[in-house]
C-alpha atoms as a PDB file:
ATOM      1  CA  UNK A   1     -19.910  -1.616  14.283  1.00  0.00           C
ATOM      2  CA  UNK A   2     -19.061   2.019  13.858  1.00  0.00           C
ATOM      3  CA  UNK A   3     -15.388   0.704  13.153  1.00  0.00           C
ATOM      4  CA  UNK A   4     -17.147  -1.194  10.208  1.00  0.00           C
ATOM      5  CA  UNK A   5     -18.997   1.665   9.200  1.00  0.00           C
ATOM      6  CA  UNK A   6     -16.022   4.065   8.726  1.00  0.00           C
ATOM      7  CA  UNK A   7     -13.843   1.487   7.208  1.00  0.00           C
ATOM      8  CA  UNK A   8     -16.726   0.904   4.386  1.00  0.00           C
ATOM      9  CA  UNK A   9     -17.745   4.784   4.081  1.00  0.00           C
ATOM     10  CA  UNK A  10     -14.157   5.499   3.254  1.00  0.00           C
ATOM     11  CA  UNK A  11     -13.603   2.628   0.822  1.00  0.00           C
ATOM     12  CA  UNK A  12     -16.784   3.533  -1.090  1.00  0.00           C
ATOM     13  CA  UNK A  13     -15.362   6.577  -3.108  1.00  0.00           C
ATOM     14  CA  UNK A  14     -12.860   4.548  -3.891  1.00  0.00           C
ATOM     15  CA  UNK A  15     -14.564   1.573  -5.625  1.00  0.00           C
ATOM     16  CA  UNK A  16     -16.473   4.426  -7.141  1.00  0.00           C
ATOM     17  CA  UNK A  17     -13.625   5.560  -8.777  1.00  0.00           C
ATOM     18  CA  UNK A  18     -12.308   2.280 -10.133  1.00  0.00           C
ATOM     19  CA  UNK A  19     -15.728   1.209 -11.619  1.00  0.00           C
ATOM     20  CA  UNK A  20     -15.672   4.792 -13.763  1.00  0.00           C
ATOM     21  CA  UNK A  21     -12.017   4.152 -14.283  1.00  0.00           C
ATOM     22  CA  UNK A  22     -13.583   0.465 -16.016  1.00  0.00           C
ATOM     23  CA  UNK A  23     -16.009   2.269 -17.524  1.00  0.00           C
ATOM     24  CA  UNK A  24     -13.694   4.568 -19.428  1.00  0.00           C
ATOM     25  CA  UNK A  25     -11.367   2.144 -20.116  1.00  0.00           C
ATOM     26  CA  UNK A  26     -13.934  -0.552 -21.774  1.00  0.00           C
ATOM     27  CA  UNK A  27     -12.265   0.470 -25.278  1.00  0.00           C
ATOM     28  CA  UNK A  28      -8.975  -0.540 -24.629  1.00  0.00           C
ATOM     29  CA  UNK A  29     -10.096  -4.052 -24.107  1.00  0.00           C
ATOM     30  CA  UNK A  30     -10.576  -4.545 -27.754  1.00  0.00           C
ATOM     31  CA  UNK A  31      -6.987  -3.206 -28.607  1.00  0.00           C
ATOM     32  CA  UNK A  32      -5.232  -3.260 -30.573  1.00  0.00           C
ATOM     33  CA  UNK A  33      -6.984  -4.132 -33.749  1.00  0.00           C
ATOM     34  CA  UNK A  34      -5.783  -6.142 -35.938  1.00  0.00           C
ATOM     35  CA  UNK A  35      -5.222  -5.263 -39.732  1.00  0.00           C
ATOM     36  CA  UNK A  36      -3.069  -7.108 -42.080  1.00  0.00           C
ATOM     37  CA  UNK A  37      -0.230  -4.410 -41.690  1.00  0.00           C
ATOM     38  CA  UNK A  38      -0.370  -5.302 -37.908  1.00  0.00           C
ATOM     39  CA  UNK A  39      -1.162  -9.196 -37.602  1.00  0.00           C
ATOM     40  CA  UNK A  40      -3.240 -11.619 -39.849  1.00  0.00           C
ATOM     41  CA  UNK A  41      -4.088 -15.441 -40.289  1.00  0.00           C
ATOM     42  CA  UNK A  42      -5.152 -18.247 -38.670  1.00  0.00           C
ATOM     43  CA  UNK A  43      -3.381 -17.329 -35.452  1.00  0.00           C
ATOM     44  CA  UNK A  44      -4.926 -13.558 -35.592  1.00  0.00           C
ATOM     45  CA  UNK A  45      -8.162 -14.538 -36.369  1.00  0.00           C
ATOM     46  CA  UNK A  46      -8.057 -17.521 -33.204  1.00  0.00           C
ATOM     47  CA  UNK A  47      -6.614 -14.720 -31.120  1.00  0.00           C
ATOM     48  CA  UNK A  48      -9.435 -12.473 -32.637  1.00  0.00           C
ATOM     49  CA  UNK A  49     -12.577 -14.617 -32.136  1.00  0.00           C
ATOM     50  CA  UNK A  50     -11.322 -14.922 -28.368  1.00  0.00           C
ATOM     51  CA  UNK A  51     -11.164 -11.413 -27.521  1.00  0.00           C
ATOM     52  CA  UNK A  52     -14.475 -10.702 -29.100  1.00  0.00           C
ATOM     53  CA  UNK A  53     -15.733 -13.963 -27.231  1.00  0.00           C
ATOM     54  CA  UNK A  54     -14.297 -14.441 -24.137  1.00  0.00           C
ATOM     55  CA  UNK A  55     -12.370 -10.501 -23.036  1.00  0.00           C
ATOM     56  CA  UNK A  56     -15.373  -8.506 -23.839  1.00  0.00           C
ATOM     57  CA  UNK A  57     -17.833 -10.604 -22.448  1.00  0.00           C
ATOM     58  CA  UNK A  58     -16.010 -10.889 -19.388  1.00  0.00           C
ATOM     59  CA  UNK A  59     -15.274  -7.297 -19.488  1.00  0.00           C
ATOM     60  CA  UNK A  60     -18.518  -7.110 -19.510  1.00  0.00           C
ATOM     61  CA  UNK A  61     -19.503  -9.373 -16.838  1.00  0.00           C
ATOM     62  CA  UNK A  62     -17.605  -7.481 -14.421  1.00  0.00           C
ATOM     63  CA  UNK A  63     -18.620  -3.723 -15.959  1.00  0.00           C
ATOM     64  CA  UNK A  64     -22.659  -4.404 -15.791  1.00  0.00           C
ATOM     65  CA  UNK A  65     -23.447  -7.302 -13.786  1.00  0.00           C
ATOM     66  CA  UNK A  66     -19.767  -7.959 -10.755  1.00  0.00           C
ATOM     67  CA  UNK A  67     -19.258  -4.060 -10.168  1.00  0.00           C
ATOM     68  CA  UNK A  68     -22.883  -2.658 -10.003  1.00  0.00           C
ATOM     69  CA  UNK A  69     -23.650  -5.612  -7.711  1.00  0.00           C
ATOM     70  CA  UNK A  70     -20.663  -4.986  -4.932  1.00  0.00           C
ATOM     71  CA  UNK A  71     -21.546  -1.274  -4.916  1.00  0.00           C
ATOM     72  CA  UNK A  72     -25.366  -2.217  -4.427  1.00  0.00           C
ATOM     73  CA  UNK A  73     -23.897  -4.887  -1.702  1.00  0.00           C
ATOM     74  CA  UNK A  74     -21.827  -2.137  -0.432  1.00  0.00           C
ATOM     75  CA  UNK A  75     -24.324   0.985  -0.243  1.00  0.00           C
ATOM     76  CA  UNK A  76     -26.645  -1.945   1.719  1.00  0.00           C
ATOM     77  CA  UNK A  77     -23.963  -2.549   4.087  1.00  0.00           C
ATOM     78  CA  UNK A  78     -23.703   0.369   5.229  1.00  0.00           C
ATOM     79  CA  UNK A  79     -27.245   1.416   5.269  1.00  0.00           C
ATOM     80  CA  UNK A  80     -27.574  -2.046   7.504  1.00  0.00           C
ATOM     81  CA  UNK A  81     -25.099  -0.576  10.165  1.00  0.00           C
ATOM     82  CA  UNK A  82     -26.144   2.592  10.143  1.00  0.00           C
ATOM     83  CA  UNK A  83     -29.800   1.707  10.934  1.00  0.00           C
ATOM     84  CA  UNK A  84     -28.033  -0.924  13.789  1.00  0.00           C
ATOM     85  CA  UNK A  85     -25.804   1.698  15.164  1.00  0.00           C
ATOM     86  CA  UNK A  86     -29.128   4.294  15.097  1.00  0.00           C
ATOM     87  CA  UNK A  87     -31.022   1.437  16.986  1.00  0.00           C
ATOM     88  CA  UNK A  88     -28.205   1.030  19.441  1.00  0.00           C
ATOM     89  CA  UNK A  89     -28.065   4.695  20.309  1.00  0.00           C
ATOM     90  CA  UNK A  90     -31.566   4.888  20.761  1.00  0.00           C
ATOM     91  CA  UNK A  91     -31.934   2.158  23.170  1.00  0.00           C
ATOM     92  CA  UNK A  92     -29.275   3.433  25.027  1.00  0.00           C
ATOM     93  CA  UNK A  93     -31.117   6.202  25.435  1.00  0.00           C
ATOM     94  CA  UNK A  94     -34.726   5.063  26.235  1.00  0.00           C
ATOM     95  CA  UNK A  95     -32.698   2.726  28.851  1.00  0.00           C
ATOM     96  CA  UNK A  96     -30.634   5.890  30.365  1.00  0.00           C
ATOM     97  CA  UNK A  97     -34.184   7.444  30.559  1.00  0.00           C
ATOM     98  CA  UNK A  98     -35.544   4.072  32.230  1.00  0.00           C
ATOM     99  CA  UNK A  99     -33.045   4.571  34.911  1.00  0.00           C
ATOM    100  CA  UNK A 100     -33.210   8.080  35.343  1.00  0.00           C
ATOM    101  CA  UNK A 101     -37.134   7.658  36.015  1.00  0.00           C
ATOM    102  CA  UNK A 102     -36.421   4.893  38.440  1.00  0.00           C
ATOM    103  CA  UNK A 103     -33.954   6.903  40.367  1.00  0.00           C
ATOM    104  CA  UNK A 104     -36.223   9.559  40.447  1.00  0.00           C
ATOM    105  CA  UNK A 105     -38.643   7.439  42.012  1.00  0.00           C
ATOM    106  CA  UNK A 106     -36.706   5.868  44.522  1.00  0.00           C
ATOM    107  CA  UNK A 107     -36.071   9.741  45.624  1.00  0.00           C
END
């Protein structure tokens, strides 16, 4: 369990990072825009309709609703373990005690 723990508390930042890196780069999903100097038609406009349809809501998707969701997963995770790891350390404890008192009697 503590294995688990460390292994998720050291990922975290990371994810952290990557979801403000997807944050700052939600702009670039809608480039480059096209003009008729750069690309125009029937073609453009398919390619166009698309990107505003199907690449930003996806984009999206993943920036409010997939990322926000594995960090909440994430943050519970560990909150999970460390309440299980807590719980293990204090029975461990109270059952130590239990034994000490018993010696004690049998003294």
């Amino acid at each position: 369990m503590q294995e688990e723990l460390r292994r998720l508390l050291e990922i975290k930042p990371g994810v952290e990072k990557i979801y403000q890196e997807f944050i700052m780069n939600y702009p670039y999903c809608m480039e480059p825009s096209l003009s008729s100097n750069t690309w125009n038609g029937k073609v453009a406009s398919i390619f166009n309709e698309f990107r505003e349809s199907e690449m930003k809501d996806n984009y999206n998707n993943i920036l409010n609703e997939q990322f926000p969701m594995i960090l909440f997963m994430l943050q519970n995770k560990i909150k999970e373990l460390s309440v299980d790891i807590e719980n293990l350390y204090s029975s461990i404890a109270v059952t130590q005690m239990k034994e000490q008192e018993a010696k004690a009697k049998e003294q």
